[in-house]
Protein backbone atom coordinates (compact mmCIF):
# COMPACT_ATOMS: atom_id res chain seq x y z
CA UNK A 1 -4.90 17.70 31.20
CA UNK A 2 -1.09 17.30 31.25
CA UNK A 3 -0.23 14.31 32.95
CA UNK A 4 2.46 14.52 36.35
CA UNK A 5 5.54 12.89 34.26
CA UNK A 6 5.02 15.33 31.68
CA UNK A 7 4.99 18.32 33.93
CA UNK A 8 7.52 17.12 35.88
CA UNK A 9 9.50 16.83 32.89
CA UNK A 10 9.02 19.64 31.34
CA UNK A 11 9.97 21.82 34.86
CA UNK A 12 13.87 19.79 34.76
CA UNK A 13 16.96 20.99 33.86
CA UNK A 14 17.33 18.80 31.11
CA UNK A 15 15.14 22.08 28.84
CA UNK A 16 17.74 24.22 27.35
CA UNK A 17 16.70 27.91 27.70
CA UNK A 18 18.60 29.20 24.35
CA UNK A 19 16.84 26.46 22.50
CA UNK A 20 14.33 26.82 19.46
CA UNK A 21 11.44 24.79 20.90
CA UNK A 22 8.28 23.36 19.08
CA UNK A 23 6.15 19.90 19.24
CA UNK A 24 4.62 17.40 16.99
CA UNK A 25 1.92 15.60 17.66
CA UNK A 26 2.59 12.28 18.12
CA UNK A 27 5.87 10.20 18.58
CA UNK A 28 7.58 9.72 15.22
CA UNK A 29 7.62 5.80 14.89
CA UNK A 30 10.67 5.67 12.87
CA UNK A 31 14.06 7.45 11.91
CA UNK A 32 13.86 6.85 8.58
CA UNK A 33 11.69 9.41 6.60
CA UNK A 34 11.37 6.66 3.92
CA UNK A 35 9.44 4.54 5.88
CA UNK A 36 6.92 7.35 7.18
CA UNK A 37 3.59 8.33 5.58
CA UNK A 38 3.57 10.98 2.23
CA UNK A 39 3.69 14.35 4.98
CA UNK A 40 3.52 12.57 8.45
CA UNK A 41 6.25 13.90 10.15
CA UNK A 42 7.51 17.05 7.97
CA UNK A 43 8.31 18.90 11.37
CA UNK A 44 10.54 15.83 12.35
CA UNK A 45 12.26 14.22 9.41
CA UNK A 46 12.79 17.94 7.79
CA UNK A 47 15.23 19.31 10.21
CA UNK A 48 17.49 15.81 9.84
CA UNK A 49 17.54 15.04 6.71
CA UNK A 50 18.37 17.20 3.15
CA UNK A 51 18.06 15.86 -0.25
CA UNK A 52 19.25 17.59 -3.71
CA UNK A 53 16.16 20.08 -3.50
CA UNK A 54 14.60 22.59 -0.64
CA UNK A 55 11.41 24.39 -1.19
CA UNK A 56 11.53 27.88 0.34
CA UNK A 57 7.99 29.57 1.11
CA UNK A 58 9.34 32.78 -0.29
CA UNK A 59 12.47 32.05 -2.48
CA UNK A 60 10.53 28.92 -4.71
CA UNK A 61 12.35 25.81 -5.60
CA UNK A 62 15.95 25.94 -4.68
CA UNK A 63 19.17 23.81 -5.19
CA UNK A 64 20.77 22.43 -2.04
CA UNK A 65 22.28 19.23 -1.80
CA UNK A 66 22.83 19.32 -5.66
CA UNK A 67 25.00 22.50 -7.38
CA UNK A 68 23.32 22.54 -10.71
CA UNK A 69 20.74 20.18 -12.51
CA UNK A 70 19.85 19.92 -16.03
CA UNK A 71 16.97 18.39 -18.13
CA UNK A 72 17.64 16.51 -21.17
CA UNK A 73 16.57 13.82 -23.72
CA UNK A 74 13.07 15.42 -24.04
CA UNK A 75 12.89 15.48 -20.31
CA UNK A 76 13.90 11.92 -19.75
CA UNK A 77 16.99 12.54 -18.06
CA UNK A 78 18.05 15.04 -15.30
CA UNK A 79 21.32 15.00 -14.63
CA UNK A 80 22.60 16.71 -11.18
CA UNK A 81 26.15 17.42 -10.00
CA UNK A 82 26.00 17.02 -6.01
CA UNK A 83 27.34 20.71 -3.89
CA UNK A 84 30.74 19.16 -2.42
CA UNK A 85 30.11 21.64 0.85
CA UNK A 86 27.42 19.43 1.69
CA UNK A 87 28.11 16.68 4.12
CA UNK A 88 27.27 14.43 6.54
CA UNK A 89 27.17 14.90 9.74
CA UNK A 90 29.81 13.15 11.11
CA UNK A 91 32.37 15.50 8.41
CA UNK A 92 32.34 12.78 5.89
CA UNK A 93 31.43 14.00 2.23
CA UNK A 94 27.83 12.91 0.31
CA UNK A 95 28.43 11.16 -2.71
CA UNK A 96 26.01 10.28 -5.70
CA UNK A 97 26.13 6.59 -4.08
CA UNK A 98 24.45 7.86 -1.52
CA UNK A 99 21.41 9.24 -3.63
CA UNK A 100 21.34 6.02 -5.65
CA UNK A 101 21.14 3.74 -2.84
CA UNK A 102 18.26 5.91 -1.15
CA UNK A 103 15.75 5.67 -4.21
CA UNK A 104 16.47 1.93 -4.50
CA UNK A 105 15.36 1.72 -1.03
CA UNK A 106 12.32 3.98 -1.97
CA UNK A 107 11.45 1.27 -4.53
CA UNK A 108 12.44 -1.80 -3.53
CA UNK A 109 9.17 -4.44 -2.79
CA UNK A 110 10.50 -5.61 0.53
CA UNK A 111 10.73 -2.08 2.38
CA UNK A 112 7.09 -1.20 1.20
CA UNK A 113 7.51 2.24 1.42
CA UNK A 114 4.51 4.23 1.77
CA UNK A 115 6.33 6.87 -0.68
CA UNK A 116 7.24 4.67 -3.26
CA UNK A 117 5.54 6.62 -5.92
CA UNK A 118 8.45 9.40 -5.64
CA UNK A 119 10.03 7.61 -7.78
CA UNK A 120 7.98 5.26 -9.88
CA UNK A 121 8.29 7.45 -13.02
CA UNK A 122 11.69 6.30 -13.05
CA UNK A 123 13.59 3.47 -15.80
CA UNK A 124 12.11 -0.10 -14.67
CA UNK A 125 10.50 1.60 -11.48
CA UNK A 126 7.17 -0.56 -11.71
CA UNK A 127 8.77 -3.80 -12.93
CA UNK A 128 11.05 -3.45 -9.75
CA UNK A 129 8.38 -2.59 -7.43
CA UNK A 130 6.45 -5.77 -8.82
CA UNK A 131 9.52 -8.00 -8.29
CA UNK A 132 10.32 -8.96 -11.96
CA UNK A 133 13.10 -7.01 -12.09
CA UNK A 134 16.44 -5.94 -8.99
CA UNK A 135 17.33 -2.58 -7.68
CA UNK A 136 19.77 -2.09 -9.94
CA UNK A 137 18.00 -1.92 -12.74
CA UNK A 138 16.45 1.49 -11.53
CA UNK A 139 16.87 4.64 -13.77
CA UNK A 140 19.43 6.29 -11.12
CA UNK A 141 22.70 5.97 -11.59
CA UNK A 142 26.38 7.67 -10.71
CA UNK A 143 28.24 8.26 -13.61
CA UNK A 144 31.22 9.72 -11.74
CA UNK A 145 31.53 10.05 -7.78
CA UNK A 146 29.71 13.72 -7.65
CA UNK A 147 27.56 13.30 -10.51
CA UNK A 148 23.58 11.38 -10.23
CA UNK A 149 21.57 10.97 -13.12
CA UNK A 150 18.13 9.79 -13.51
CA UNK A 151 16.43 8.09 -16.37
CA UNK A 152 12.37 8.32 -16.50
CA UNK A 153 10.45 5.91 -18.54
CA UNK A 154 7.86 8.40 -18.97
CA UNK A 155 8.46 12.49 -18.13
CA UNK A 156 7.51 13.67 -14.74
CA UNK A 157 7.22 17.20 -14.58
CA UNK A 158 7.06 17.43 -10.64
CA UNK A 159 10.15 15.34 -10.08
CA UNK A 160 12.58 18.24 -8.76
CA UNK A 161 9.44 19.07 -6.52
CA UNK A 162 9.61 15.72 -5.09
CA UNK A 163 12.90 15.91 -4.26
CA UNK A 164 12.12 18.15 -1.74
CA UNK A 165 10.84 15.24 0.38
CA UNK A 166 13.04 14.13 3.04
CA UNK A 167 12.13 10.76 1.82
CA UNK A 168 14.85 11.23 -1.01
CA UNK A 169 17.73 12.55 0.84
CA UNK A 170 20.93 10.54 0.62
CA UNK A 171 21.43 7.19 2.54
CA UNK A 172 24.33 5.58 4.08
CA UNK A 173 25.90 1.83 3.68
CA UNK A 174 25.95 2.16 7.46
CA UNK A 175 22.92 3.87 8.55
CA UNK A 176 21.86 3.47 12.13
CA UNK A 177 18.52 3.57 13.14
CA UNK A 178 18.74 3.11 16.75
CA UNK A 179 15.84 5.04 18.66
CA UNK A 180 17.36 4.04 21.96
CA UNK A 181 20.57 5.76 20.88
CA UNK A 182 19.38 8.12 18.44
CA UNK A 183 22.76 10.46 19.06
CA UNK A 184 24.82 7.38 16.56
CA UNK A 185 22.74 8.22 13.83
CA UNK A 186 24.72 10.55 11.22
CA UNK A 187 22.02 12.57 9.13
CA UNK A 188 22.30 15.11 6.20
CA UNK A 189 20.16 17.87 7.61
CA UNK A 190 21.32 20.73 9.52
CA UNK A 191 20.55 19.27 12.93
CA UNK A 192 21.37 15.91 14.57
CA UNK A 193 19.66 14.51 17.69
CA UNK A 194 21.37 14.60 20.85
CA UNK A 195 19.18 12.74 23.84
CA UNK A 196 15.13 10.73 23.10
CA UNK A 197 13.49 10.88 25.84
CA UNK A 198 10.31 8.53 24.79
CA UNK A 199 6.77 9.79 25.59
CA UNK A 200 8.38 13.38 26.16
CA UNK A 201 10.57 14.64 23.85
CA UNK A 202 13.92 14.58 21.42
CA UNK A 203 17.02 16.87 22.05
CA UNK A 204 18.74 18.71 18.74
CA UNK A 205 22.35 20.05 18.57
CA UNK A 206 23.19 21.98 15.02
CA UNK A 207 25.12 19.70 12.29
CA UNK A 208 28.18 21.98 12.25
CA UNK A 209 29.81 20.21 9.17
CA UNK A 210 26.09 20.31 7.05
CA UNK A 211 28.11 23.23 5.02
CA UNK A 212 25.00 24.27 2.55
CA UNK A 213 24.05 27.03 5.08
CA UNK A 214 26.58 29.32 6.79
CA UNK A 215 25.11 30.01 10.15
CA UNK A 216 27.32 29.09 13.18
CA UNK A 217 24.71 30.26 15.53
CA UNK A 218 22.07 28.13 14.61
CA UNK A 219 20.71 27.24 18.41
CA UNK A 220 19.84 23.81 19.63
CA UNK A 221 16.51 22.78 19.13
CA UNK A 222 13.95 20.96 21.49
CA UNK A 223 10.99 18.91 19.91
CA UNK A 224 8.15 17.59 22.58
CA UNK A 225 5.73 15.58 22.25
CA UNK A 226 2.27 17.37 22.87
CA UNK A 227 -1.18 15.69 21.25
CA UNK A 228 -3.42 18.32 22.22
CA UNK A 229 -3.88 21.58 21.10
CA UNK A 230 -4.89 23.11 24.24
CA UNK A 231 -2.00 22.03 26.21
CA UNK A 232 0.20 23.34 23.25
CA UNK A 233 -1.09 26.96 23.67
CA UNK A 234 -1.21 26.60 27.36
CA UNK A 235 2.84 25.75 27.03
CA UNK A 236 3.71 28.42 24.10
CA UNK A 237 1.95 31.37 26.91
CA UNK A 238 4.19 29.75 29.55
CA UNK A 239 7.15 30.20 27.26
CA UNK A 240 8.10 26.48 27.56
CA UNK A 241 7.41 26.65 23.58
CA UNK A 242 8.83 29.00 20.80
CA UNK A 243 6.96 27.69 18.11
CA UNK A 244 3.60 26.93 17.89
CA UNK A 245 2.69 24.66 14.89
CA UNK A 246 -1.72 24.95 15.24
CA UNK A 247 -3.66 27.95 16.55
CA UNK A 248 -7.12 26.70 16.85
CA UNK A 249 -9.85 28.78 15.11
CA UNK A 250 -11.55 29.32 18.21
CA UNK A 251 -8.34 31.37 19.76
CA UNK A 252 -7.34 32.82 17.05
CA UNK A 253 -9.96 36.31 17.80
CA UNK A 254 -7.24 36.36 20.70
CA UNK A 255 -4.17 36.34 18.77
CA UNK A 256 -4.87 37.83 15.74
CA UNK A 257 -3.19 41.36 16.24
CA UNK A 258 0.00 39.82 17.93
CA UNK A 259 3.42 39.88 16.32
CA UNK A 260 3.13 36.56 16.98
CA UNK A 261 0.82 35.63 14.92
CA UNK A 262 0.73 34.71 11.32
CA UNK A 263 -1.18 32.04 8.89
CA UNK A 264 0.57 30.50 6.32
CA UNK A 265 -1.15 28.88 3.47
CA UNK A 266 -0.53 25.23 2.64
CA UNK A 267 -1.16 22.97 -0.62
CA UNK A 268 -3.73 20.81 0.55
CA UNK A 269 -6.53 19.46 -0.80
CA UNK A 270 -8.40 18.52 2.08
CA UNK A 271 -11.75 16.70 1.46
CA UNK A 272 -15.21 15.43 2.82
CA UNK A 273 -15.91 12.80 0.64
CA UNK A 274 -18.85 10.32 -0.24
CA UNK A 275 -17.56 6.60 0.25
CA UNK A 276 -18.18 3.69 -2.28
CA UNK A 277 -20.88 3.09 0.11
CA UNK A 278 -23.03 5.65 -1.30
CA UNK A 279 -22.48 4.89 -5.13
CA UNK A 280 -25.73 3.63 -4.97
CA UNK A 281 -27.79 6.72 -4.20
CA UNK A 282 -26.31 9.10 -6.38
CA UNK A 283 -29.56 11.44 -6.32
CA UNK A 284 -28.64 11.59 -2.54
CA UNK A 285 -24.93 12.60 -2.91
CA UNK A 286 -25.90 15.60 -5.27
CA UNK A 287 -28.74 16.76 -3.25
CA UNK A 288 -26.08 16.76 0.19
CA UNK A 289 -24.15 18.89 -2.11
CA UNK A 290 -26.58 21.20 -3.16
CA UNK A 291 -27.92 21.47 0.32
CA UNK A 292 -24.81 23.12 2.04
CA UNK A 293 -25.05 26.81 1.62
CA UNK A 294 -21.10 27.32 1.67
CA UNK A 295 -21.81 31.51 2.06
CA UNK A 296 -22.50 30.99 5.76
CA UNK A 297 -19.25 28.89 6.55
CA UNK A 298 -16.90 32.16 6.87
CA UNK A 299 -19.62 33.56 9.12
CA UNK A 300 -18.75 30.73 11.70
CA UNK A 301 -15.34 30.81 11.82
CA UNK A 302 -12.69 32.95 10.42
CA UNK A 303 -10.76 31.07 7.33
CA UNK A 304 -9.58 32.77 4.77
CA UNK A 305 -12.15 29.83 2.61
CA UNK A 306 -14.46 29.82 1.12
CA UNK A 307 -15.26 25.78 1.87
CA UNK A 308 -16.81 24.12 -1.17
CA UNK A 309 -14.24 25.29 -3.41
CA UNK A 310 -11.21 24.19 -4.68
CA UNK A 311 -8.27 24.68 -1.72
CA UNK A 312 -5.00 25.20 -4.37
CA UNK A 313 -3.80 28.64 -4.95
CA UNK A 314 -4.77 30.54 -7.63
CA UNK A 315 -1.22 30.72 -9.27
CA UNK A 316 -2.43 26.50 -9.69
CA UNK A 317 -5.80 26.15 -10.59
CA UNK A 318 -6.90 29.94 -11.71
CA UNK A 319 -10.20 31.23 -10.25
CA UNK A 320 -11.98 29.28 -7.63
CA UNK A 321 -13.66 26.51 -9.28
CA UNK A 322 -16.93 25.53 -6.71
CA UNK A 323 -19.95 23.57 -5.55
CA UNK A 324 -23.23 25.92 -6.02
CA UNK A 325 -25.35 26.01 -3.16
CA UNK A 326 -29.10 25.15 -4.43
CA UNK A 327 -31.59 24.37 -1.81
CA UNK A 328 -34.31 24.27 -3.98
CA UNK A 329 -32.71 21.60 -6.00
CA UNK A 330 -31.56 19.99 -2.91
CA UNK A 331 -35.07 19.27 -1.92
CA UNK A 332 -36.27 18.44 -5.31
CA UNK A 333 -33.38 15.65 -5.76
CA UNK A 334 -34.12 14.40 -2.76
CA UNK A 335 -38.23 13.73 -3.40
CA UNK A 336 -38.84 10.19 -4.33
CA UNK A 337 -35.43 9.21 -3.81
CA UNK A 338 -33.83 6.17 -1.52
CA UNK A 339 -31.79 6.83 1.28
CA UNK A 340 -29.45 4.27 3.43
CA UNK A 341 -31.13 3.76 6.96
CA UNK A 342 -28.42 5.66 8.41
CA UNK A 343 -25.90 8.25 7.53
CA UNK A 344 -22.67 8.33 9.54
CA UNK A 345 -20.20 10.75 8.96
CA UNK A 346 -16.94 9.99 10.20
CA UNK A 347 -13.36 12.06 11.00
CA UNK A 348 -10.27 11.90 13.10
CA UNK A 349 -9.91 13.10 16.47
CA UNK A 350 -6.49 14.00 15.25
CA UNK A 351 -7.69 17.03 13.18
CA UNK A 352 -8.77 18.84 16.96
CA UNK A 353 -11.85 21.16 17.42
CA UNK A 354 -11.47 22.94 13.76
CA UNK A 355 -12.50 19.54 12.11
CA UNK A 356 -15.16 18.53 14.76
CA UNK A 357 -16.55 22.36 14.68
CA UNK A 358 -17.02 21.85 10.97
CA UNK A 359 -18.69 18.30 11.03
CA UNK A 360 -21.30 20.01 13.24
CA UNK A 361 -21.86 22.88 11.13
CA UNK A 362 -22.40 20.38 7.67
CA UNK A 363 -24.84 17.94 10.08
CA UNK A 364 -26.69 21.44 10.83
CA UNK A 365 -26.45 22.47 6.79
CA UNK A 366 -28.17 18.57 6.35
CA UNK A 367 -30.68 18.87 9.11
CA UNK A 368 -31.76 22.57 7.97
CA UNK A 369 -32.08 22.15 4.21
CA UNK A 370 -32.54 18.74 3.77
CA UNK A 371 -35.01 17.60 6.86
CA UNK A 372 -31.89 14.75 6.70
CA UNK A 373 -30.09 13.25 10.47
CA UNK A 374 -26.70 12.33 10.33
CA UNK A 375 -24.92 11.11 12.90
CA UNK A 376 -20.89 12.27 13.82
CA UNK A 377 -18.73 9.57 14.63
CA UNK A 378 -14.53 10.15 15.76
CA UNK A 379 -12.42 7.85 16.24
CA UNK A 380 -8.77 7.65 17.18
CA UNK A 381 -6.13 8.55 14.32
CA UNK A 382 -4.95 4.84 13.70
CA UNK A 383 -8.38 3.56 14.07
CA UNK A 384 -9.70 6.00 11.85
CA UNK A 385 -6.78 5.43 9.25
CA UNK A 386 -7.29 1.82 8.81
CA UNK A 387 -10.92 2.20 8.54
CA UNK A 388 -10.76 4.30 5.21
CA UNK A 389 -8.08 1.55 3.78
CA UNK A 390 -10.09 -1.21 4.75
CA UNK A 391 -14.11 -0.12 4.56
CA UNK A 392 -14.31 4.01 3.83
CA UNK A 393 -17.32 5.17 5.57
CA UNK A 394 -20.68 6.57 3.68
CA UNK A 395 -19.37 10.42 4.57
CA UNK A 396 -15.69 10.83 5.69
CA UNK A 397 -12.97 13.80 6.10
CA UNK A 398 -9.66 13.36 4.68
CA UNK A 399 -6.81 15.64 5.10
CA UNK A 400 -4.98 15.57 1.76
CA UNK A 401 -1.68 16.91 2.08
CA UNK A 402 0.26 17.42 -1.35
CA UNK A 403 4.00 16.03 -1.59
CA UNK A 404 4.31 19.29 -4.10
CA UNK A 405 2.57 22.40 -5.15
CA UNK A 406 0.96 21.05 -8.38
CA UNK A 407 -2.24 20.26 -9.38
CA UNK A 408 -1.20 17.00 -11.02
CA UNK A 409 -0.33 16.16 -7.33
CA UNK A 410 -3.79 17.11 -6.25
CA UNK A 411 -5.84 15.38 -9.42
CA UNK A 412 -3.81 11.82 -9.74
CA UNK A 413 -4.69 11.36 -5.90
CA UNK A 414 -8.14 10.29 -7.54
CA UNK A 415 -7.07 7.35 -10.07
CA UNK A 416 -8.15 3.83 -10.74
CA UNK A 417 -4.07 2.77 -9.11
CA UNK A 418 -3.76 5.55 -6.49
CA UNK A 419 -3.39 3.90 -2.69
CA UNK A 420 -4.99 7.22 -1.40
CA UNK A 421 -8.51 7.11 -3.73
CA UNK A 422 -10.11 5.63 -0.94
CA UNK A 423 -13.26 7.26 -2.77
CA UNK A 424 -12.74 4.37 -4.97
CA UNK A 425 -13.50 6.78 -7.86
CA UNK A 426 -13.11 4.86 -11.56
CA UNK A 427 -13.36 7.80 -13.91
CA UNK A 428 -11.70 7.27 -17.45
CA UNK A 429 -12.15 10.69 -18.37
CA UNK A 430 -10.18 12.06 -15.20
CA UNK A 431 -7.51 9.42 -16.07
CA UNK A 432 -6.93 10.47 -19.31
CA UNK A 433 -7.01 14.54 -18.12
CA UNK A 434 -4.28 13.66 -15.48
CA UNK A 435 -2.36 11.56 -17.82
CA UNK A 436 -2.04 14.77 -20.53
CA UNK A 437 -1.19 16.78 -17.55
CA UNK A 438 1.35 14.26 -16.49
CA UNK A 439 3.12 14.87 -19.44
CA UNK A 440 2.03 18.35 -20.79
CA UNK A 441 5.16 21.40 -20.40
CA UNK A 442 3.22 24.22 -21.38
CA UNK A 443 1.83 26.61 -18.36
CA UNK A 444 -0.70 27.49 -20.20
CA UNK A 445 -1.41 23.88 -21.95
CA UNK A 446 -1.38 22.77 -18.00
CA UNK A 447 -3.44 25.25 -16.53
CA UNK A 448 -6.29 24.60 -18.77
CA UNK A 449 -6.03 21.12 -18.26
CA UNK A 450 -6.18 21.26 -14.32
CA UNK A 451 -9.30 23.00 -14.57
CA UNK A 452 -10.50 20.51 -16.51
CA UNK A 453 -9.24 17.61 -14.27
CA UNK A 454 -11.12 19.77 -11.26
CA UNK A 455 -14.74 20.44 -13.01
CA UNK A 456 -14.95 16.54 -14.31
CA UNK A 457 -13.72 15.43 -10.01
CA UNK A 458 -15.99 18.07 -8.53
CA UNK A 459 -18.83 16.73 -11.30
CA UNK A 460 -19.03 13.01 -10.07
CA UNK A 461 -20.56 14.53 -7.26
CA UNK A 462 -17.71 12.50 -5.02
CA UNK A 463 -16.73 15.09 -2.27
CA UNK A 464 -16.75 18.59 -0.78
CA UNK A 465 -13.22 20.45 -1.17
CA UNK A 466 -12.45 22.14 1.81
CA UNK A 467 -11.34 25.28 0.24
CA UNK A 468 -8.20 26.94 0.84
CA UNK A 469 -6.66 25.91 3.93
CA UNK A 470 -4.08 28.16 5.92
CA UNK A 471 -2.35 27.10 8.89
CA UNK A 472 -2.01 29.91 11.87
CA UNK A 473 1.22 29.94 14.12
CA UNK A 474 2.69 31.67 16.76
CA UNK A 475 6.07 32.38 16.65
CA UNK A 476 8.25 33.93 18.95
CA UNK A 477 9.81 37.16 17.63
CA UNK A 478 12.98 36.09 19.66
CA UNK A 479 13.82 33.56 16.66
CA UNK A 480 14.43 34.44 12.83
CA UNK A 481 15.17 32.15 9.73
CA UNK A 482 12.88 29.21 9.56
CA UNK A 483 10.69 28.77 6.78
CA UNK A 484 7.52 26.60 6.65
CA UNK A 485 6.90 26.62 3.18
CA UNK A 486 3.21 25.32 1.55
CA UNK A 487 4.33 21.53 1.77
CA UNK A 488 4.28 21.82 5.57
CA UNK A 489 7.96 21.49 5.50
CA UNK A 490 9.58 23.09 8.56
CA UNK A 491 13.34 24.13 7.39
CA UNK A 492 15.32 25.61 10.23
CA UNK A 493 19.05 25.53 8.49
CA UNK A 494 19.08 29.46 8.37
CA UNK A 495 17.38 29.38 12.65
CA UNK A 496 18.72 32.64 14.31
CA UNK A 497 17.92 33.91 17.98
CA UNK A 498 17.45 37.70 17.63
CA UNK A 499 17.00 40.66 19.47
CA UNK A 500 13.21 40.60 21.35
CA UNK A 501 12.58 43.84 20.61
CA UNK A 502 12.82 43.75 16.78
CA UNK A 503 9.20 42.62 17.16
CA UNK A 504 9.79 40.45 14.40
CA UNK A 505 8.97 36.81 13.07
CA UNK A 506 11.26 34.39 10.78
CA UNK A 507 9.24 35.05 8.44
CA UNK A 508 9.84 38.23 7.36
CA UNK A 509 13.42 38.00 8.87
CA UNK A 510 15.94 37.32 6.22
């Protein structure tokens, strides 16, 4: 249920009628995207802040803080000259300081960035980051007042990708972060905040000096806070919302031939994954593999799947690579062989009624071909977090969104050094496959050796891919221009309000 401050506020004056209104679900914690986890706050962050790169869900990888940049040195150096129309939004130009001083902050030990490994390909990134060595001895540098370069000690083929992240934009010598006057803070994106009300919701006004987008009728923007999907929806029918970010599975049947309505695949590689927990009883993770017969998920509820195979898009990985569903094997594996006491799979509440529909339907799979009782356990999003740093359960989900369409982003998530292997996988063949790709510049040379990277992680009999996951929206057909492009990055700098009766979404509305 809505609670009375929340109705009451969202029934005041203070909602702007002509404004572009959507919600996240949770209050952002900080201003600084830097200091946020690898996608937590896309829908937040993206709209404030603009770095040398966009990605575009239609258009690909674009240029827009930078005007050109160039590889060199057998891709050890990329050298970008900075678009002069860009600026901050208080009028003042962005320099290459800016850029330099933001990835020091990225990297330097004391900040502990969450998103440090942006940029820990770069010159002396790791000696920095392990305090033998000071900021400015980072492989960024300005060689002239419009001009950034970056030196790599080893190539990193994704790097323009990751400067997509708002976690890269440029940073000020004076930047405020002041949540209880959140209007001082002067941002590169195309909108700057205007009023914070906490618990409720954050007022946007357009940044009419951000220059790398000519639209001078961008409208204001209204972000609430809203946790649950339910009351979402309920506010999107009222029209209190314009944009609605999650359509639940189970109400999709009901939206599915509005204009409204649209799913939009992301680059995720969302997981259910056997914990260190069960390294021990590795007859028992292949036979809870084998036992799932991934045919009947589609029949439950309508993804565009299928679940058990790899989620990235064809264009990265080639043909679905998948688990084989083998109940007769299941059973066989599972004769003679030990079993923990108890089985607990675990997931956040956070993930709504798609992820608790699907825990449901794999305890069913477990109980049906396997004669095997799990129990479901949720827990709180924090809770839940800290649990799979600290002790990862025997069975857990994991939403795994990528920081850029790639499969290297996907593979090196499993590595001996990765923060986010909370598998706790150890694999020196998988290293060395995601090491070649790390470094490998042939599409061809690549693809071969993702699909390599994906059969050896899918054969240590570690986890169940989710398949391909697409996100459906509503959108109001009275708005055109944003883009929500596969990195769950929300870009509004081309927002129009259109004519109701086009019937059409910002999607397709160039």
């Amino acid at each position: 249920m809505i609670c009375l401050a929340l109705v009451f506020w969202l029934s005041s004056s203070w909602a702007d009628p002509q404004a572009f209104s959507f919600h996240v679900l949770s209050e952002p914690h900080t201003l600084d995207p830097q200091l946020t986890s690898t996608n937590s706050g896309n829908f937040f962050h993206s709209v404030l802040h603009r770095g040398l790169f966009k990605l575009h869900s239609r258009r690909g990888l674009e240029l827009a803080g930078a005007k050109t940049c160039t590889r060199s040195n057998r891709d050890k150096t990329l050298l970008c000259q900075l678009n002069p129309l860009h600026k901050w939004s208080n009028g003042e130009g962005i320099v290459a300081a800016d850029y330099v001083r933001s990835m020091q902050q990225l990297i330097d030990p004391e900040r502990r960035s969450p998103q440090s490994d942006i940029v820990l390909k770069l010159k002396n990134a790791k000696a920095i980051l392990a305090g033998k060595m000071g900021l400015e001895k980072l492989g960024v540098t300005a060689p002239s007042k419009f001009t950034v370069r970056f030196d790599f000690d080893s190539p990193d083929p994704d790097f323009e990708y990751k400067l997509t992240n708002p976690a890269t934009a440029p940073k000020r010598q004076d930047e405020i972060w002041d949540k209880k006057n959140p209007g001082r803070m002067i941002v590169s994106g195309a909108y700057k905040i205007v009023q914070w009300k906490p618990g409720h919701g954050i007022q946007l006004a357009p940044n009419t000096h951000y220059g790398l987008t000519s639209n001078p009728t961008r409208p204001p923007l209204e972000i609430l806070i809203i946790d649950n999907d339910s009351t979402a929806l309920r506010m999107f029918e009222k029209g209190r919302l314009q944009f609605l970010r999650r359509l639940t599975l189970l109400e999709q049947p009901r939206f599915k031939n509005s204009p409204e309505f649209e799913q939009i695949y992301m680059v995720r590689f969302d997981y259910w994954g056997f914990g260190p927990a069960l390294d021990a009883y590795p007859a028992l993770r292949e036979a809870l593999l084998s036992a799932v017969d991934f045919a009947s998920f589609p029949a439950l509820v309508p993804l565009k799947g299928p679940m058990g195979c790899v989620g990235l898009s064809d264009a990265i990985s080639g043909d679905p690579i998948c688990i084989k569903f083998d109940a007769a094997r299941a059973k066989k594996l599972m004769q003679g062989s030990t079993r923990p006491p108890k089985i607990e799979v675990f997931f956040s509440k956070m993930g709504g009624e798609d992820i608790s529909q699907t825990a449901e339907w794999l305890q069913a799979q477990w109980k049906k071909n396997l004669g095997l009782r799990v129990e479901l356990r949720s827990e709180e999003q924090l809770v839940y977090l800290n649990r799979l740093r600290t002790s990862p359960p025997m069975i857990f989900r994991k939403g795994l969104g990528l920081d850029r369409p790639t499969c290297l982003a996907a593979l090196e998530t499993f590595t001996d050094d990765n923060p986010e292997n909370f598998l706790k996988i150890q694999d020196g063949q998988l290293n060395q496959l995601v090491q070649q790709l790390g470094t490998t510049k042939d599409p061809t040379s690549r693809l071969a050796l993702c699909r390599r990277g994906l059969k050896r992680l899918l054969g240590l009999n570690r986890l169940i891919p989710n398949g391909k996951i697409h996100f459906s929206i509503l959108a109001r057909p009275t708005f055109a221009g944003w883009d929500l492009n596969e990195l769950h990055q929300l870009d509004l700098s081309e927002l129009v309000r259109t004519n109701p009766d086009l019937k059409a979404n910002g999607k397709n509305s160039e």
